[in-house]
Protein backbone atom coordinates (compact mmCIF):
# COMPACT_ATOMS: atom_id res chain seq x y z
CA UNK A 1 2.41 -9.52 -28.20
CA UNK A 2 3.73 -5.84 -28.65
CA UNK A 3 5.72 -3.31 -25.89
CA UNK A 4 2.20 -1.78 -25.08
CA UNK A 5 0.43 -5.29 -24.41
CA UNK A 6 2.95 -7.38 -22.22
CA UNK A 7 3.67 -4.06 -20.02
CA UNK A 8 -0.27 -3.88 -19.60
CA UNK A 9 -0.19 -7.59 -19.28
CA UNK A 10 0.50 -7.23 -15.20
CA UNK A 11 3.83 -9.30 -15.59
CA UNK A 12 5.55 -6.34 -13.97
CA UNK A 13 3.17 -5.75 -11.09
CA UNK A 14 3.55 -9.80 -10.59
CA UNK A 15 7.30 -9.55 -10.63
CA UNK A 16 7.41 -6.92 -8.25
CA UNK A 17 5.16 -8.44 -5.71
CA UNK A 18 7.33 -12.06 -5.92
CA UNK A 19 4.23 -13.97 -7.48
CA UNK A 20 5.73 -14.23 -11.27
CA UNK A 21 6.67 -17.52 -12.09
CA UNK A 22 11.07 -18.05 -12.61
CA UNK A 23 10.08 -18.52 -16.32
CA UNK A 24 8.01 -15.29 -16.19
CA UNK A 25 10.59 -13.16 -13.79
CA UNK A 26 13.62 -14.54 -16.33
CA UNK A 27 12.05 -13.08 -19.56
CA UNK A 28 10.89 -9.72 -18.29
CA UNK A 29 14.74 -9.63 -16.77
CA UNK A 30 15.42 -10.25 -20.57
CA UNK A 31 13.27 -7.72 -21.91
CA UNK A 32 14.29 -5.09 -19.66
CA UNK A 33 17.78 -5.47 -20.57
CA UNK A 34 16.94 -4.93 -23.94
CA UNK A 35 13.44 -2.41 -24.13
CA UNK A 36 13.85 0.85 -22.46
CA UNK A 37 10.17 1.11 -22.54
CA UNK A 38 10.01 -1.89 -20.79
CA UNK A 39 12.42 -1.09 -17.79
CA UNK A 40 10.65 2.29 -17.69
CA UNK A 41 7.39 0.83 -17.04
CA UNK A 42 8.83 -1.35 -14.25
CA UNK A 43 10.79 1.87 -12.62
CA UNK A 44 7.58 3.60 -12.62
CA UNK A 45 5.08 0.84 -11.03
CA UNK A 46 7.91 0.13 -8.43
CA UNK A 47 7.62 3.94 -7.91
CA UNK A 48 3.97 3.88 -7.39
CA UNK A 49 3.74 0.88 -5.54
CA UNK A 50 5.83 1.97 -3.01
CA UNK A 51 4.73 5.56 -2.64
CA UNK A 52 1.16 3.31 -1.83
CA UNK A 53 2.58 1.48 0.87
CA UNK A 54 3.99 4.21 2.24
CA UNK A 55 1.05 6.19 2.39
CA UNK A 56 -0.57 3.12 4.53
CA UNK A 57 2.62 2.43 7.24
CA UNK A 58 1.14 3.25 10.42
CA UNK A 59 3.62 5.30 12.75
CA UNK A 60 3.99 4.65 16.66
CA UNK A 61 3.56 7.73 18.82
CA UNK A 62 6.39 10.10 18.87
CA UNK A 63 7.15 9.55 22.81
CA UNK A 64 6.56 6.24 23.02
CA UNK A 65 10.35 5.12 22.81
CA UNK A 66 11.93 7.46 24.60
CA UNK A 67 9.73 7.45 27.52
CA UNK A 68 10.19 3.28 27.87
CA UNK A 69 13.61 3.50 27.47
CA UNK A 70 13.95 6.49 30.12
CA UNK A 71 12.12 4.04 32.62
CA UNK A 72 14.31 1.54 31.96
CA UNK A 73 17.56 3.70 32.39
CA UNK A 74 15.97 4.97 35.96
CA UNK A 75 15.45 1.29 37.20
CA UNK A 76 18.99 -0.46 36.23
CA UNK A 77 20.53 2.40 38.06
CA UNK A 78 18.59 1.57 40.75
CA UNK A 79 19.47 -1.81 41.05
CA UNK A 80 22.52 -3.16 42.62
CA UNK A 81 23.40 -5.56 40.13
CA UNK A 82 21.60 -4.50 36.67
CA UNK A 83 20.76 -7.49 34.33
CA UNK A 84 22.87 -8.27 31.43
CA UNK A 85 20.95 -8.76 28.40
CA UNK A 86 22.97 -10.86 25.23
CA UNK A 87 22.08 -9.72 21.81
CA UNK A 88 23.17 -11.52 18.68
CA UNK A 89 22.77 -9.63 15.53
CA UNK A 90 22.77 -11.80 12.88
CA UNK A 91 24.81 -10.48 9.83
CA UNK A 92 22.45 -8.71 7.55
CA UNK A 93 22.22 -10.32 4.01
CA UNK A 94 22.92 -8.80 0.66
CA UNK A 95 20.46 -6.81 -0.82
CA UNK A 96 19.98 -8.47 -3.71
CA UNK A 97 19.29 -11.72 -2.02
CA UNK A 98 15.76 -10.33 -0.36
CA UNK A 99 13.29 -11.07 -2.50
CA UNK A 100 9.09 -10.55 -1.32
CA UNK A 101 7.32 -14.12 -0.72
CA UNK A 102 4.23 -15.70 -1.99
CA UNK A 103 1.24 -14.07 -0.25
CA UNK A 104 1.12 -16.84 2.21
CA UNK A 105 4.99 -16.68 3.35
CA UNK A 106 3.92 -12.68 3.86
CA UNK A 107 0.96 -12.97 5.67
CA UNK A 108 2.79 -15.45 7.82
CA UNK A 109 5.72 -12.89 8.41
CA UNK A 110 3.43 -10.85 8.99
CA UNK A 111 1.73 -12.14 12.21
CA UNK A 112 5.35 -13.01 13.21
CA UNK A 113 7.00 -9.60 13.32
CA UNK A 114 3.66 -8.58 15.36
CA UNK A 115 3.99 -11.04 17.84
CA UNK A 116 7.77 -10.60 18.17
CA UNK A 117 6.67 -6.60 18.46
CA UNK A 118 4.61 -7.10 21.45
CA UNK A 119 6.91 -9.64 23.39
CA UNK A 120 9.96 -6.83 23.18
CA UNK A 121 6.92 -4.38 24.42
CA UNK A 122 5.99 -6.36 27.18
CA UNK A 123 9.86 -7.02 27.78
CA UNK A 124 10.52 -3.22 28.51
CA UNK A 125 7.25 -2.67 30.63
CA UNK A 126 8.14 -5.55 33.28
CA UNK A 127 10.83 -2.99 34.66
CA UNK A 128 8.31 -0.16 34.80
CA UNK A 129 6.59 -0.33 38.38
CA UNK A 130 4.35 3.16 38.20
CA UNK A 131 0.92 1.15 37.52
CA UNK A 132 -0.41 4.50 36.10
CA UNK A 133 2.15 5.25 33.33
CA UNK A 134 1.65 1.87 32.50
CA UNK A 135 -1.99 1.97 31.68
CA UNK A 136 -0.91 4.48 29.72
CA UNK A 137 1.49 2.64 27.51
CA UNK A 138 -0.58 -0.37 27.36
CA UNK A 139 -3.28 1.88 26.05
CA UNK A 140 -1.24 3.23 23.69
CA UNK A 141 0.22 -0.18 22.58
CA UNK A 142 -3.24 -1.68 22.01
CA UNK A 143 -4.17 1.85 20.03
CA UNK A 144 -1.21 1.15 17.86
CA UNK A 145 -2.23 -2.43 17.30
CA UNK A 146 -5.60 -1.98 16.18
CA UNK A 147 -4.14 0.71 13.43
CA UNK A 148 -2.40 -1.84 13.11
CA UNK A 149 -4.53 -4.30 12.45
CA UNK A 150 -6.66 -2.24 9.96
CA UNK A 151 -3.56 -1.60 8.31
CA UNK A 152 -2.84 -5.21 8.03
CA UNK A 153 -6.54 -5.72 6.32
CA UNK A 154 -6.79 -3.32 3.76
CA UNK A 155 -3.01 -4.94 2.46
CA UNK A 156 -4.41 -8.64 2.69
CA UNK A 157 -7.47 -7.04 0.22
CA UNK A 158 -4.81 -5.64 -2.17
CA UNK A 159 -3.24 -9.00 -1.85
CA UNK A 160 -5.91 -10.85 -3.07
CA UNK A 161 -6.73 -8.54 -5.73
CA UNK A 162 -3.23 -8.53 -7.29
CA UNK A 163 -3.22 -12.22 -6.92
CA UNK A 164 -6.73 -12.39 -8.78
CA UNK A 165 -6.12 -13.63 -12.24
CA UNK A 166 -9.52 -12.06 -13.52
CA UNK A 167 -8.63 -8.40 -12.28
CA UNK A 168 -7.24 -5.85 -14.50
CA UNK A 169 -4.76 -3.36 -12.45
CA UNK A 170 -4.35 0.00 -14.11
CA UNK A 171 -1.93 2.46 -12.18
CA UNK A 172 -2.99 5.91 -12.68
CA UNK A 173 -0.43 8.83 -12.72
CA UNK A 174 -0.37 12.34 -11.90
CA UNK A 175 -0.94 14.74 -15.19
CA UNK A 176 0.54 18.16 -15.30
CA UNK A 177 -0.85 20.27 -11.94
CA UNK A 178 -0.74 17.02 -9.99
CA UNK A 179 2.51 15.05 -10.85
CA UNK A 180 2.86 13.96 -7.44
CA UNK A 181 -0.42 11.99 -7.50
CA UNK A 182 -0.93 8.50 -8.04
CA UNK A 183 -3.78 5.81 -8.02
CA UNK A 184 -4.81 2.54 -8.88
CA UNK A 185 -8.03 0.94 -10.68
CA UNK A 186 -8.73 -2.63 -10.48
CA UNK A 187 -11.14 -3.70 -13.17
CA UNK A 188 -12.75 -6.87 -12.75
CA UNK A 189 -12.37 -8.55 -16.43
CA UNK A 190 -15.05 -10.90 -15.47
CA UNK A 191 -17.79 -9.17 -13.76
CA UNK A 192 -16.85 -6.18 -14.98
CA UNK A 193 -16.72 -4.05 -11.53
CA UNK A 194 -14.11 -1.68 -10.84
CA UNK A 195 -12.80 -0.76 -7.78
CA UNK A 196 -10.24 2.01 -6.79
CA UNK A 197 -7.20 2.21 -3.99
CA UNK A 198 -6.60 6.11 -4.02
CA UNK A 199 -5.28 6.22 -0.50
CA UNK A 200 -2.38 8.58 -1.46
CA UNK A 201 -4.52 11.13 -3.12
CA UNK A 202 -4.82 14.53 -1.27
CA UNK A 203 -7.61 14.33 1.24
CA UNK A 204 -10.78 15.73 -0.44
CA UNK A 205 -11.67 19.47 0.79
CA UNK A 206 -15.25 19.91 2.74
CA UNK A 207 -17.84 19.52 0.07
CA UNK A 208 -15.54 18.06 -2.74
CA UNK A 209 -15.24 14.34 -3.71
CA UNK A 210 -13.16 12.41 -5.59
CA UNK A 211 -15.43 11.04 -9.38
CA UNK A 212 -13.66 8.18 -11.19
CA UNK A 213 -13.78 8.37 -14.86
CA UNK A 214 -13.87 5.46 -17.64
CA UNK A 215 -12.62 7.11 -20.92
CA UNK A 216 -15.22 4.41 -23.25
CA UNK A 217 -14.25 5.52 -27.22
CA UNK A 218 -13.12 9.00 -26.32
CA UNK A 219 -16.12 9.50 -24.48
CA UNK A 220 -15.61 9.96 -20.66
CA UNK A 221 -17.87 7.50 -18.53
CA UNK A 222 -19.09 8.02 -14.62
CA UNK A 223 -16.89 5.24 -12.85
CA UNK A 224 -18.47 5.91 -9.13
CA UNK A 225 -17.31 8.41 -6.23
CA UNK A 226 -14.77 7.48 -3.98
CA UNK A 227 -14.97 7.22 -0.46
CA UNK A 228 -12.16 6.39 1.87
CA UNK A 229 -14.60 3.17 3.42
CA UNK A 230 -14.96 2.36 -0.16
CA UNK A 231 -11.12 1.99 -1.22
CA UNK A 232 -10.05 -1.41 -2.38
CA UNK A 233 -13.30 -3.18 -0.77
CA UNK A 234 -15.97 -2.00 -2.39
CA UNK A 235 -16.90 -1.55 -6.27
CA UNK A 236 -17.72 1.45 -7.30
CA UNK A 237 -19.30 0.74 -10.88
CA UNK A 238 -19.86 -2.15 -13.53
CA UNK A 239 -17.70 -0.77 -16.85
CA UNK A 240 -18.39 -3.29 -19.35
CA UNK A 241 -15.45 -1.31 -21.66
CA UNK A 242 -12.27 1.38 -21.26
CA UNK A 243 -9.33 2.06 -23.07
CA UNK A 244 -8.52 4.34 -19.83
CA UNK A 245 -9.11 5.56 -16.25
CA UNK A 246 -8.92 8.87 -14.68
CA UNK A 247 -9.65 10.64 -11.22
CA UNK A 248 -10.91 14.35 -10.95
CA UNK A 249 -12.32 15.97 -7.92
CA UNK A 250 -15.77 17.20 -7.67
CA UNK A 251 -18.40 18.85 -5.93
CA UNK A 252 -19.90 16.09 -2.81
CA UNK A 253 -22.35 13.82 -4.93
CA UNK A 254 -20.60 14.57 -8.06
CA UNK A 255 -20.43 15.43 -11.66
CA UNK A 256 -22.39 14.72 -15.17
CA UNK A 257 -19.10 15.66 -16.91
CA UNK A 258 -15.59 15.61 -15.51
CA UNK A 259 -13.93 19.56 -14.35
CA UNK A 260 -11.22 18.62 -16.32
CA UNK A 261 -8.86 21.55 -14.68
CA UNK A 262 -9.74 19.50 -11.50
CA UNK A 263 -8.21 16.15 -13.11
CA UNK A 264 -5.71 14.45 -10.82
CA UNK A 265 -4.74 11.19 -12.16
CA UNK A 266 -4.94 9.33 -15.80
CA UNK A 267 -3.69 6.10 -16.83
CA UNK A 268 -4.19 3.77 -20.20
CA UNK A 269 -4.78 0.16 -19.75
């Protein structure tokens, strides 16, 4: 196996998400010591993993904090004998001793840190007696939750598809006009369906619409057109053969042939 074949292998995506095996994780430790094109590859799908799980965090509202904790200020001044709350911080490991768990460990971490989210919510809104403002925060608790949730859903999906030993992942980066860009195709090697995460992408102007390409023998083929509903979840065309995979945007409905001044992303599997 040459450079070009064990980077497009999806070792490094496996090693990055915790699911490579020690054998696996020790040799591409190995390589990257020794191939620069190797450890390159690795910075840059760190890089674009990242800047995709960034673009899905889902952000509280900007008020929420300060307005609990200026309730909570107002009544232990108003009691006689404020309660004494005990916190033990336990000391915060090394950095190089967190490593990301098998998908079930995570999902179960998951749920956790939700849980233990609402409880210290629910803490801070016992000392709030104005029953109005707290419809309000409970409304805006259970908002956050359910973006939550959905947030929590489409990450399970990529889960499961970078777990998948019969999908092909092919990260897509931004070319000249659009360095900033990123993507990723998965590529069913068994039925042959590919389906595309392009959550970080620009959001598409009225009447435009993001067309994935297959490039088949030079030849560029129509891969689908993106839809937010669509990403991760749903296929958006059966491509039987590639050699690479590239995003331009269009008018709504599409293109015969890609604008290619209005290519985003490109990436070679």
């Amino acid at each position: 196996m040459n450079t070009k074949e064990y980077i497009s292998s999806g070792i490094i995506e496996s090693y990055i998400l915790g699911l490579a095996s020690p054998e696996e994780a020790g040799i591409l430790e190995c390589v990257m010591k020794n191939n620069a094109e190797v450890k390159a590859a690795f910075e840059d799908a760190q890089k674009t993993m990242e800047a995709l799980a960034s673009a899905q965090a889902v952000a509280p509202p900007a008020d929420l904090k300060s307005k609990i904790w200026e309730k909570i200020q107002k009544e232990q001044t108003a009691e006689e004998h404020p309660p004494v709350f005990s916190v033990d911080i336990p000391t915060a490991k090394p950095q190089e001793e967190i490593r990301i768990q098998r998908t079930g460990n995570w999902k179960a971490y998951a749920v956790a840190a939700t849980v233990l989210f609402l409880i210290s919510v629910a803490g801070n809104l016992f000392w709030m007696n104005d029953r109005a403002e707290t419809k309000e925060q409970l409304i805006a608790i259970q908002n956050e939750k359910q973006s939550q949730d959905l947030a929590m859903q489409k990450m399970n999906r990529k889960m499961e598809m970078f777990t998948n030993p019969e999908m092909k992942v092919v990260m897509l980066k931004g070319v000249e006009k659009h360095t900033d860009s990123k993507a990723m195709v998965f590529w069913d090697k068994k039925t042959k369906e590919v389906y595309l995460n392009a959550e970080s992408l620009p959001k598409a102007p009225e009447g435009m619409q993001y067309q994935l390409w297959a490039i088949a023998d030079g030849k560029p083929v129509n891969a689908g057109m993106y839809t937010e509903d669509k990403d991760s979840r749903t296929a958006l065309a059966s491509i039987p053969d590639a050699q690479a995979f590239a995003i331009t945007l269009e008018k709504q409905g599409g293109s015969p042939v890609p604008t290619m001044e209005n290519m985003y992303v490109m990436g070679e599997i």
